[in-house]
C-alpha atoms as a PDB file:
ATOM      1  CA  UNK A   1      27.754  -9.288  20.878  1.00  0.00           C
ATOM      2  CA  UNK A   2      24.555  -7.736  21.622  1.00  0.00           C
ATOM      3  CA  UNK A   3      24.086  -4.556  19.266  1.00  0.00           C
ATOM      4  CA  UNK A   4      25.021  -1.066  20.908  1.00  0.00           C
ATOM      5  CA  UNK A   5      21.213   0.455  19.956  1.00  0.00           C
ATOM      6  CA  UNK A   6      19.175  -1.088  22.633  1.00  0.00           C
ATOM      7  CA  UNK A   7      16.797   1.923  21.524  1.00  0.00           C
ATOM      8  CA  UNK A   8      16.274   0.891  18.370  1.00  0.00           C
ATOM      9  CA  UNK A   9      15.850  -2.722  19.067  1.00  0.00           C
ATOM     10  CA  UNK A  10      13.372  -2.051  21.211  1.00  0.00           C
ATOM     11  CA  UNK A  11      11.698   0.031  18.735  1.00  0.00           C
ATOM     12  CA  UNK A  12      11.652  -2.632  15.874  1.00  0.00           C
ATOM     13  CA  UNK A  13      10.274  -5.260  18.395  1.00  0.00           C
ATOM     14  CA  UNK A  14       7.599  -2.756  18.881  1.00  0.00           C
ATOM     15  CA  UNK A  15       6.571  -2.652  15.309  1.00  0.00           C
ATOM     16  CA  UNK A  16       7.262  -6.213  14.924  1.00  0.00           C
ATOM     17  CA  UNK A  17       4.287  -6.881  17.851  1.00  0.00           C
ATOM     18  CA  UNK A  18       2.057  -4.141  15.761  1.00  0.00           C
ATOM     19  CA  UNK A  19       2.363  -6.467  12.823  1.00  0.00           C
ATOM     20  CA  UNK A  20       1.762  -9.767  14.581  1.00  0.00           C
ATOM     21  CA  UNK A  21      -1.577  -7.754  16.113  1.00  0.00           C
ATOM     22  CA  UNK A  22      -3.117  -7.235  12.681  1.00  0.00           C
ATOM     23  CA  UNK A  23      -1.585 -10.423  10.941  1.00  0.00           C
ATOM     24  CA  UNK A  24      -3.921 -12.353  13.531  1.00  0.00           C
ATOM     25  CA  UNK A  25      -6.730 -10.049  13.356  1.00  0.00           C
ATOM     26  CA  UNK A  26      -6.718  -9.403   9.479  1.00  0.00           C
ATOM     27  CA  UNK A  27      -5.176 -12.670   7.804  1.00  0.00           C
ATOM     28  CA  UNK A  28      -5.103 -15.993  10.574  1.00  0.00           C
ATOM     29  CA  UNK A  29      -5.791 -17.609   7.248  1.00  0.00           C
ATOM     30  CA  UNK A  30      -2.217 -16.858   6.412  1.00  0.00           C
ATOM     31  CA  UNK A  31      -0.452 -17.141   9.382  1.00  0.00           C
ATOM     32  CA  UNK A  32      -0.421 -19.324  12.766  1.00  0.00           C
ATOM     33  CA  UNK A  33       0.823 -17.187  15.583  1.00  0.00           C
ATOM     34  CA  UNK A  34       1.961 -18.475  18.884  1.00  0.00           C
ATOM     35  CA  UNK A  35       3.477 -17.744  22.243  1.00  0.00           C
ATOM     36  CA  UNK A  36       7.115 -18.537  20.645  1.00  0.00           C
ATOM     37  CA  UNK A  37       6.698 -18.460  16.839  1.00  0.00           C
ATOM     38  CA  UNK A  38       5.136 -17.231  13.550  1.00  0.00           C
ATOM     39  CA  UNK A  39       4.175 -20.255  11.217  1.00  0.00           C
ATOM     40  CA  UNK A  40       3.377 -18.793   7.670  1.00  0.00           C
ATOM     41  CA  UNK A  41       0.710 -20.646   5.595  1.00  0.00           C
ATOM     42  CA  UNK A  42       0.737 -19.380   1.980  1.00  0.00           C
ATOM     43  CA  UNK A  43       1.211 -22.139  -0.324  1.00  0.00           C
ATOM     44  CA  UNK A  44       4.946 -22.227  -1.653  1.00  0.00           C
ATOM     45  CA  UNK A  45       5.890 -20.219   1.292  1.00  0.00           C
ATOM     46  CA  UNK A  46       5.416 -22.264   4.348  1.00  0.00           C
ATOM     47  CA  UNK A  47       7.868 -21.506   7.085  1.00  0.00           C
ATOM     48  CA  UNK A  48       8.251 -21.412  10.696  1.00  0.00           C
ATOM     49  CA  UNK A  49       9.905 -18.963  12.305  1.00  0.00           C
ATOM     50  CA  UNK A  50      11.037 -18.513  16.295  1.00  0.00           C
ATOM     51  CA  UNK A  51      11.066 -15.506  17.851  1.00  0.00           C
ATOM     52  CA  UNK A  52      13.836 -15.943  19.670  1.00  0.00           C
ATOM     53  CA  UNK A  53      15.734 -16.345  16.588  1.00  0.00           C
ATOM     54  CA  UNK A  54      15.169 -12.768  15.743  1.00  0.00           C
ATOM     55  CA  UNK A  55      15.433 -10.889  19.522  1.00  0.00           C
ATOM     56  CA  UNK A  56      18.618  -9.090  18.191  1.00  0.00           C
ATOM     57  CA  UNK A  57      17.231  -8.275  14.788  1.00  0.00           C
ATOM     58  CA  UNK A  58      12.859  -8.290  15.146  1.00  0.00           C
ATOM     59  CA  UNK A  59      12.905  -5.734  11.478  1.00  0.00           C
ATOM     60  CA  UNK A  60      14.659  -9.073  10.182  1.00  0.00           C
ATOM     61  CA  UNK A  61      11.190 -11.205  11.193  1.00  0.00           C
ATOM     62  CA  UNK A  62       9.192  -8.378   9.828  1.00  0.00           C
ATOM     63  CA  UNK A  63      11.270  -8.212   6.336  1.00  0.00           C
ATOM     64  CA  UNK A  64      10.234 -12.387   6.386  1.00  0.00           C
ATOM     65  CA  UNK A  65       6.561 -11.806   6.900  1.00  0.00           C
ATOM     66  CA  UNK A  66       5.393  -8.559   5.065  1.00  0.00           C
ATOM     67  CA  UNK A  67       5.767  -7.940   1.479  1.00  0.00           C
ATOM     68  CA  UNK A  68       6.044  -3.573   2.120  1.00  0.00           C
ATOM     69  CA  UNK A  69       9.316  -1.286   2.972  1.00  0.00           C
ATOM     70  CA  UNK A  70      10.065   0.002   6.689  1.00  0.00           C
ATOM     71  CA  UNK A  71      12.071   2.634   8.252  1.00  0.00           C
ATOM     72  CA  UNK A  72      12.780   4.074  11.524  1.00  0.00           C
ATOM     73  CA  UNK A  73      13.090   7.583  11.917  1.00  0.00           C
ATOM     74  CA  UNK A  74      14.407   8.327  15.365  1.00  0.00           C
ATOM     75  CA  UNK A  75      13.292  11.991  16.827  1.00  0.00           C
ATOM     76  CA  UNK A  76      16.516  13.806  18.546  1.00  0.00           C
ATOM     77  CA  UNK A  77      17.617  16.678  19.704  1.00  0.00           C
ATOM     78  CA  UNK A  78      19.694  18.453  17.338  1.00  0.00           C
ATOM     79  CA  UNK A  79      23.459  18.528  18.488  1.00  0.00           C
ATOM     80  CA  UNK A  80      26.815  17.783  17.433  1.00  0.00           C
ATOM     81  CA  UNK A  81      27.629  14.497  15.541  1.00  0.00           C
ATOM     82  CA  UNK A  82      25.377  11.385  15.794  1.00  0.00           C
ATOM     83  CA  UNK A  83      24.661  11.605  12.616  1.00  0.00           C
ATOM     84  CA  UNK A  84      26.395  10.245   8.997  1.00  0.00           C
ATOM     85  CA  UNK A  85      28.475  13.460   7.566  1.00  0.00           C
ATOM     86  CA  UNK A  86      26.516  14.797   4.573  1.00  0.00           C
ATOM     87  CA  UNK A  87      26.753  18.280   2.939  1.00  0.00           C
ATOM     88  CA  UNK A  88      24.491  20.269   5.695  1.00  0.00           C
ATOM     89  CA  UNK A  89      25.480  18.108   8.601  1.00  0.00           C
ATOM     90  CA  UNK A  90      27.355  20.626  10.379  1.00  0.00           C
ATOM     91  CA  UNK A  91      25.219  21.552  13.338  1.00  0.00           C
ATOM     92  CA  UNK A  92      24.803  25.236  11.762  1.00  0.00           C
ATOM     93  CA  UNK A  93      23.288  23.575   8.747  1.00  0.00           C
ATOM     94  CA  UNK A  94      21.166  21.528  10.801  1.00  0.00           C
ATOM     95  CA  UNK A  95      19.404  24.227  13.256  1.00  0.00           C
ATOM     96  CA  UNK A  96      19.025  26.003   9.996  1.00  0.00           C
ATOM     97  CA  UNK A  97      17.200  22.813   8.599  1.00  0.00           C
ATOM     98  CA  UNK A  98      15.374  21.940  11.555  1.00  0.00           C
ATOM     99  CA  UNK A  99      13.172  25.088  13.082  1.00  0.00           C
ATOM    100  CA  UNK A 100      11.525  22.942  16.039  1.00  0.00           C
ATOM    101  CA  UNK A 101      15.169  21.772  17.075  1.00  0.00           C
ATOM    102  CA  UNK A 102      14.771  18.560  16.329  1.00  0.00           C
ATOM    103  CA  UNK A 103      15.555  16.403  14.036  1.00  0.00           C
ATOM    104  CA  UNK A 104      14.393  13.137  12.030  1.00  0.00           C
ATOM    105  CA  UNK A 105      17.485  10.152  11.453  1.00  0.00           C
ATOM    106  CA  UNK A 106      16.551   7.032   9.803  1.00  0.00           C
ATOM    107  CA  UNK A 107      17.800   4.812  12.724  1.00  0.00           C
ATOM    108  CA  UNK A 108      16.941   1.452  11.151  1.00  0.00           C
ATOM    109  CA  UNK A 109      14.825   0.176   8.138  1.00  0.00           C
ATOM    110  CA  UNK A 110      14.250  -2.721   5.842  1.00  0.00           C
ATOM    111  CA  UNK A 111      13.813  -1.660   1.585  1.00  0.00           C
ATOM    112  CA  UNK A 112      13.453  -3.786  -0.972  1.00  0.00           C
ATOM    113  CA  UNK A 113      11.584  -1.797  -3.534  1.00  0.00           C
ATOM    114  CA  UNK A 114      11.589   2.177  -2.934  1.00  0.00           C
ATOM    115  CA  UNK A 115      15.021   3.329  -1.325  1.00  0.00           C
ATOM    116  CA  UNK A 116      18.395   1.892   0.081  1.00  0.00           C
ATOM    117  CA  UNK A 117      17.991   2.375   3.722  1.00  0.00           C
ATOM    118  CA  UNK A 118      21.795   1.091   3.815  1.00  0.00           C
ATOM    119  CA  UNK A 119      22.972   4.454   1.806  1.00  0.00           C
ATOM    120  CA  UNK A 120      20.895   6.628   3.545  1.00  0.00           C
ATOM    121  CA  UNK A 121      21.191   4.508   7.344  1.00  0.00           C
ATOM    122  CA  UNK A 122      22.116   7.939   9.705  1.00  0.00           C
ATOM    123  CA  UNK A 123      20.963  10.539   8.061  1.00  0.00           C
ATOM    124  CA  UNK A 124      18.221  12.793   8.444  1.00  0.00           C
ATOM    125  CA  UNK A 125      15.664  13.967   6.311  1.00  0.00           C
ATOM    126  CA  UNK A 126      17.488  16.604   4.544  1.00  0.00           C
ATOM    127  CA  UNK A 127      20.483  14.323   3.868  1.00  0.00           C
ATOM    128  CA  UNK A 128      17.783  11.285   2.750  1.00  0.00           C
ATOM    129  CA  UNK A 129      16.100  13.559   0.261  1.00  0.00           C
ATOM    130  CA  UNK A 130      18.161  16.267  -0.836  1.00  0.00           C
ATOM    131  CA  UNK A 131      19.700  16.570  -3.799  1.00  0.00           C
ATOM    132  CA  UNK A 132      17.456  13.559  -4.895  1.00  0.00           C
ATOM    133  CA  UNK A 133      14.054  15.661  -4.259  1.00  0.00           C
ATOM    134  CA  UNK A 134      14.102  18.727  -6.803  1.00  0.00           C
ATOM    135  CA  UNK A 135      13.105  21.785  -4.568  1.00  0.00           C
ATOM    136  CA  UNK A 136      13.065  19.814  -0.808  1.00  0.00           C
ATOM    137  CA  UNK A 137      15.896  21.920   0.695  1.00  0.00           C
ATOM    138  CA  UNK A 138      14.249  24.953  -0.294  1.00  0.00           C
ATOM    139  CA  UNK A 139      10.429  24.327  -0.315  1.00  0.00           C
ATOM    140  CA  UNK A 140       9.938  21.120   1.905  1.00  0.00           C
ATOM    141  CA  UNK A 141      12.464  20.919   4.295  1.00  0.00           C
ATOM    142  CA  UNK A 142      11.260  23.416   7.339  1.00  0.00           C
ATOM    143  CA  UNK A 143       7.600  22.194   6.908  1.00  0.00           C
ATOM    144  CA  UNK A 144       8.293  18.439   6.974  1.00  0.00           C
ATOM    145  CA  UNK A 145      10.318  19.070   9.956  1.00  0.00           C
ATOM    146  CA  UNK A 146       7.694  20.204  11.694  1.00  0.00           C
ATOM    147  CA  UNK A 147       5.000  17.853  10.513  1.00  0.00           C
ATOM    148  CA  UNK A 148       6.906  14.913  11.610  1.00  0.00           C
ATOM    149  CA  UNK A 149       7.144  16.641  15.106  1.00  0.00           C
ATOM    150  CA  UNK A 150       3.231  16.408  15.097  1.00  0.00           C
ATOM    151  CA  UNK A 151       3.078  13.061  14.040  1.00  0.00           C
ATOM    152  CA  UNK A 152       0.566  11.117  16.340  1.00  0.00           C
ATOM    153  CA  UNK A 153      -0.143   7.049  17.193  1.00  0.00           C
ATOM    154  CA  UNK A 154      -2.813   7.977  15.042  1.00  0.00           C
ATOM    155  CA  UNK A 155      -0.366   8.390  11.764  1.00  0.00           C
ATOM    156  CA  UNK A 156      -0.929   9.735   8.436  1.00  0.00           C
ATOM    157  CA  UNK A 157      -1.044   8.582   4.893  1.00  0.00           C
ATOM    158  CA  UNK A 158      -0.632   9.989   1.698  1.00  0.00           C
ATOM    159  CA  UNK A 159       0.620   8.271  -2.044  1.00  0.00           C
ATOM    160  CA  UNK A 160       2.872   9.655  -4.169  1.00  0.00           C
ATOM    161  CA  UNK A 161       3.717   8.759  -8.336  1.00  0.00           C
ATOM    162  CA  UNK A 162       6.376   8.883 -10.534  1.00  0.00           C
ATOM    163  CA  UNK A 163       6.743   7.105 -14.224  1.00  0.00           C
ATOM    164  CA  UNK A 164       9.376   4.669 -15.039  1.00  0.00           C
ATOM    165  CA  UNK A 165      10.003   2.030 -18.079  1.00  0.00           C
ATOM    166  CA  UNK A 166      10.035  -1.388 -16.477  1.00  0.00           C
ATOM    167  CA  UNK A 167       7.765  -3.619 -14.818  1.00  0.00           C
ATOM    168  CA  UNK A 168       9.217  -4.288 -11.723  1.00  0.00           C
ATOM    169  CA  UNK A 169       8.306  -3.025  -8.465  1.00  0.00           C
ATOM    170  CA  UNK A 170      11.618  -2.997  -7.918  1.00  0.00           C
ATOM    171  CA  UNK A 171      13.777   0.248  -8.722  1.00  0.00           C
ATOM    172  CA  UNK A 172      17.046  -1.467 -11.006  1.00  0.00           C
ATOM    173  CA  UNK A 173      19.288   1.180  -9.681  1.00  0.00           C
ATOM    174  CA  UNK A 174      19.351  -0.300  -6.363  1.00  0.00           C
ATOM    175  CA  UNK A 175      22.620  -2.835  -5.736  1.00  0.00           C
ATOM    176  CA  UNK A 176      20.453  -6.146  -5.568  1.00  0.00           C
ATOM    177  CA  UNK A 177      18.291  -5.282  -8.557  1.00  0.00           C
ATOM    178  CA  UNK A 178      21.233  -7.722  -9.979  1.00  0.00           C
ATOM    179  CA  UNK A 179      19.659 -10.167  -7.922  1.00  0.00           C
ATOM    180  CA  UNK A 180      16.819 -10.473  -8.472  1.00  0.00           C
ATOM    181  CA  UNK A 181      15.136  -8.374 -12.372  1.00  0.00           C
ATOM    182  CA  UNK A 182      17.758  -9.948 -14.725  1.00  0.00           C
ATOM    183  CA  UNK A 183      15.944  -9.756 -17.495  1.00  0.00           C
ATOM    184  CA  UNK A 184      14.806  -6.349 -17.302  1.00  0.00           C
ATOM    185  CA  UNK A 185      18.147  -5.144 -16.034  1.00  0.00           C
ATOM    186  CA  UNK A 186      19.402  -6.790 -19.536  1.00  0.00           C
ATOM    187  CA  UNK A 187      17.549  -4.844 -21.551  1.00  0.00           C
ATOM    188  CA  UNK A 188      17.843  -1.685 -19.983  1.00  0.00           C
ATOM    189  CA  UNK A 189      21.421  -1.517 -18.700  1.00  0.00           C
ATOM    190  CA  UNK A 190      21.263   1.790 -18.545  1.00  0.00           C
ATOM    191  CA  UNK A 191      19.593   2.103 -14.718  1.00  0.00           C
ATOM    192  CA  UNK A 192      22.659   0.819 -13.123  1.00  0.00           C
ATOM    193  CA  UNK A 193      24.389   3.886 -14.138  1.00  0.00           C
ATOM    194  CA  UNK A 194      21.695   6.638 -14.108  1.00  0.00           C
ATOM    195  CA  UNK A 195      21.698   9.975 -12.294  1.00  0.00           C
ATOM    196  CA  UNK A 196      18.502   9.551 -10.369  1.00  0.00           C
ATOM    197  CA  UNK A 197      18.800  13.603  -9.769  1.00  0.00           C
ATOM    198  CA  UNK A 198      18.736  13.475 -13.712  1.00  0.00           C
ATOM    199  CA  UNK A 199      15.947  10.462 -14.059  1.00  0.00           C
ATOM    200  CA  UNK A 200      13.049  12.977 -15.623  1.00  0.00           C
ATOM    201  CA  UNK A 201      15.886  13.974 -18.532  1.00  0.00           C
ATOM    202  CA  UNK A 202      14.954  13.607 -21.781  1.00  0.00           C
ATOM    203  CA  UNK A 203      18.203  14.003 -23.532  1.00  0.00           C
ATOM    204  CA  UNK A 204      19.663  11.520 -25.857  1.00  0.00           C
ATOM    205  CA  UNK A 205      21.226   8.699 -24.308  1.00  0.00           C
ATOM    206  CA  UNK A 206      20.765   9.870 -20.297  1.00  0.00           C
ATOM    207  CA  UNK A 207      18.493   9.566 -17.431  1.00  0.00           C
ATOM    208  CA  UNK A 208      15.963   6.149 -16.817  1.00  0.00           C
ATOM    209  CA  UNK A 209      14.143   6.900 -20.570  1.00  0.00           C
ATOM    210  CA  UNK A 210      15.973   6.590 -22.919  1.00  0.00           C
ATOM    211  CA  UNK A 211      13.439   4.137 -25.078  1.00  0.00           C
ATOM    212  CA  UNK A 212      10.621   6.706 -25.149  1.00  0.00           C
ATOM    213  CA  UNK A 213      12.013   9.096 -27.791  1.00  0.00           C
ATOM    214  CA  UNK A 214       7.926   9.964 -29.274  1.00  0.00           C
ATOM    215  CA  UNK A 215       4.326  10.176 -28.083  1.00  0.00           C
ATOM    216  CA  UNK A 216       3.780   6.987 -29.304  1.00  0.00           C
ATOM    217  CA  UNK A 217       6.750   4.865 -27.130  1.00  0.00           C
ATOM    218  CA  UNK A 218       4.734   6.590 -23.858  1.00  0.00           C
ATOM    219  CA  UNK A 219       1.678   4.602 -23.950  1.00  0.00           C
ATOM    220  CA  UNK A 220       3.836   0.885 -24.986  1.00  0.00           C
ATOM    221  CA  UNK A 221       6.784   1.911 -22.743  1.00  0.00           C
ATOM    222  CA  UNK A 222       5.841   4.160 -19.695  1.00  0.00           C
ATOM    223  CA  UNK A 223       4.624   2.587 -16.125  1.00  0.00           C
ATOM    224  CA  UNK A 224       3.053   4.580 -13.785  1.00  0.00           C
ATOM    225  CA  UNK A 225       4.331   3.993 -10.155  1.00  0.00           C
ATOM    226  CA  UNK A 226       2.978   4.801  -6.967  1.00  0.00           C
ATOM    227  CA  UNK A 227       3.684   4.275  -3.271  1.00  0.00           C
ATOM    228  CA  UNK A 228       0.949   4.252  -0.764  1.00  0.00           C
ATOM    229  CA  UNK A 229       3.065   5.447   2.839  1.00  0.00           C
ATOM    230  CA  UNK A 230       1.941   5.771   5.907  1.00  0.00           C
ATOM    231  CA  UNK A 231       3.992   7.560   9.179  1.00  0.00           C
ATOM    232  CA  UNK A 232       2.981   6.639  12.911  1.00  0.00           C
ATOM    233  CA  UNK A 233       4.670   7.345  15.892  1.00  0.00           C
ATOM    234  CA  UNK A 234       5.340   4.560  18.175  1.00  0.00           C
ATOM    235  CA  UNK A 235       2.671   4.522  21.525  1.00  0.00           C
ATOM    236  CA  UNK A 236       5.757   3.140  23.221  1.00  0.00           C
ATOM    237  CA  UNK A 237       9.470   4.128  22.143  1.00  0.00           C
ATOM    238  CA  UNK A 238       7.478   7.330  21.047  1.00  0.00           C
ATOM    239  CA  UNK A 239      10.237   9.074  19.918  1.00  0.00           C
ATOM    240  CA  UNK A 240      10.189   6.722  16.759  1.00  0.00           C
ATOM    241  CA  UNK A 241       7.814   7.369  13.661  1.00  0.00           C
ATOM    242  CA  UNK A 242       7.587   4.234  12.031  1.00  0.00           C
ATOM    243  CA  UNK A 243       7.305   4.798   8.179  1.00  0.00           C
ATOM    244  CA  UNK A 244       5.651   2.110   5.608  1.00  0.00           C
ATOM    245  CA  UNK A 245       6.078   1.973   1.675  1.00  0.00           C
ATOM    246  CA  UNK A 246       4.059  -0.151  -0.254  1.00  0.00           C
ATOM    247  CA  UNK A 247       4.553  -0.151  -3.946  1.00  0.00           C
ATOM    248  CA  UNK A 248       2.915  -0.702  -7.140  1.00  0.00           C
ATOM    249  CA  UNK A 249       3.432  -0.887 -10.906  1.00  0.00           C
ATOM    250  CA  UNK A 250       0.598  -0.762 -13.908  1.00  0.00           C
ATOM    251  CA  UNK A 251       1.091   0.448 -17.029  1.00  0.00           C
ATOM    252  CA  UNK A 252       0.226   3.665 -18.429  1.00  0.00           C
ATOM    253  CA  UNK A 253      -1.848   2.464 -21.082  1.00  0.00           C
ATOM    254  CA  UNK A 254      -4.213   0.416 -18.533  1.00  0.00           C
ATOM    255  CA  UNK A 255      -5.186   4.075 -17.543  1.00  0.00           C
ATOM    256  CA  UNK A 256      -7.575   3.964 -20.701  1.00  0.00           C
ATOM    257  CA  UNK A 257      -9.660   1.978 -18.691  1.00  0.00           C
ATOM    258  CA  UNK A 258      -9.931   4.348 -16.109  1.00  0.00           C
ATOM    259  CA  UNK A 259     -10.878   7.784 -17.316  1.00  0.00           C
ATOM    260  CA  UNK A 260     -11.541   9.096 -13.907  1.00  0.00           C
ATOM    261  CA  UNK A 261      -8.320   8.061 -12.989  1.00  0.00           C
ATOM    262  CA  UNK A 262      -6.910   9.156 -16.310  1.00  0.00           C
ATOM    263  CA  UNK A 263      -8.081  12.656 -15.213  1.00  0.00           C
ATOM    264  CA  UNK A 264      -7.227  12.596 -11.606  1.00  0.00           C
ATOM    265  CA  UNK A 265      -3.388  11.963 -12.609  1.00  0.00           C
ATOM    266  CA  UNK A 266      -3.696  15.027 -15.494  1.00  0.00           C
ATOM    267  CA  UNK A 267      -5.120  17.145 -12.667  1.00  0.00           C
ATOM    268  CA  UNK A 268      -2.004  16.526 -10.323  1.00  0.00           C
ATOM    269  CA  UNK A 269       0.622  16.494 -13.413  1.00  0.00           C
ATOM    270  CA  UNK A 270      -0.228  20.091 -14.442  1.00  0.00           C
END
């Protein structure tokens, strides 16, 4: 049956056309696009894939051709319901979280590396990053909600860091990290089970470092992460901001390297 959010589908064929638009302008080295179909050309992943294949599902396509995270935040009224029940979803909590009156609800996405848009599908921003964000609620909340009401077809970016202990891009407390870093998960069992509200502890035996005890484990164990995102509204279904999360991994001792850079993340850490 066909799905129930025509809205949303017709959002995520949107961005799927936005990506097919720069694939041909930026890479036609890498992929053949035609009337019907999307052939990739990157050695060892050569595929062909039909559109109509996808017309229920286009974020499925998009998940198949781009190596980066998307979500969907759809812009609503806030009212009653339509939402998944959180701690502030009642709609008190939610005019008190959302000044403009509206509101922000992650309406569809695709995540591999950054967040589960499955645990967080339905909720707005306050449910997506509080408790997780130390200080949102009461610091961020009432000025992201009304930044994202000024978000333009233009769009934004802006990066954020945080450190972690493993190489891969991919966070190990997320359910397919099983999947996919065996070896790392092996060795540092301990992310399946971490309080990610807790991650920056540095107690014996909790949060995501528990191998860097000293000065001297930070520069062989620590990895500094960052995420380059960008927000857009759609020139079409415009009451969708498309958000994009690309991620990457180096470790902290590479930094040496870069003293500018070295100096740059100092600045923003004190």
């Amino acid at each position: 049956a066909p799905r129930s959010d025509q809205d949303v589908v017709a959002a995520e064929q949107e961005v799927l056309e936005m990506v097919l638009q720069w694939m041909a302008k930026h890479a036609p080295d890498r992929f053949n696009i035609g009337v019907d179909e999307v052939r990739t050309l990157t050695s060892g992943y050569e595929h062909l894939f039909r559109f109509a294949d996808f017309a229920d599902c286009p974020f499925k396509l998009v998940a198949l051709l781009i190596q980066e995270d998307v979500v969907l935040m759809r812009e609503e009224d806030v009212v009653e319901g339509g939402m998944k029940d959180f701690g502030r979803s009642s709609v008190e909590s939610q005019m008190e979280d959302h000044p403009t009156g509206k509101r922000h609800v992650l309406a569809s996405g695709l995540s591999c590396f950054s967040t589960n848009v499955v645990k967080r599908h339905m909720l707005p921003m306050s449910g997506i990053h509080h408790p997780a964000v130390p200080g949102f609620q009461s610091q961020l909340q009432h000025a992201m909600n009304r930044f994202m009401t000024q978000v333009t077809t233009q769009g934004y970016f802006r990066h954020n860091y945080m450190f972690q202990d493993f190489d891969c891009v991919l966070l190990l407390d997320h359910p397919w990290a099983r999947h996919v870093c065996q070896e790392e998960l092996q060795s540092r069992s301990h992310h399946q089970a971490a309080d990610r509200s807790a991650r920056f502890s540095v107690a014996a035996g909790t949060g995501f470092f528990k191998s860097v005890r000293g000065a001297s484990d930070v520069r062989r164990e620590m990895r500094l992460r960052c995420e380059y995102q960008t927000l857009r509204r759609l020139p079409k279904n415009t009451n969708f901001i498309v958000f994009t999360i690309k991620n990457y991994v180096d470790a902290l001792q590479h930094l040496e390297a870069e003293p500018t850079a070295a100096l740059a993340l100092s600045a923003a850490i004190r």
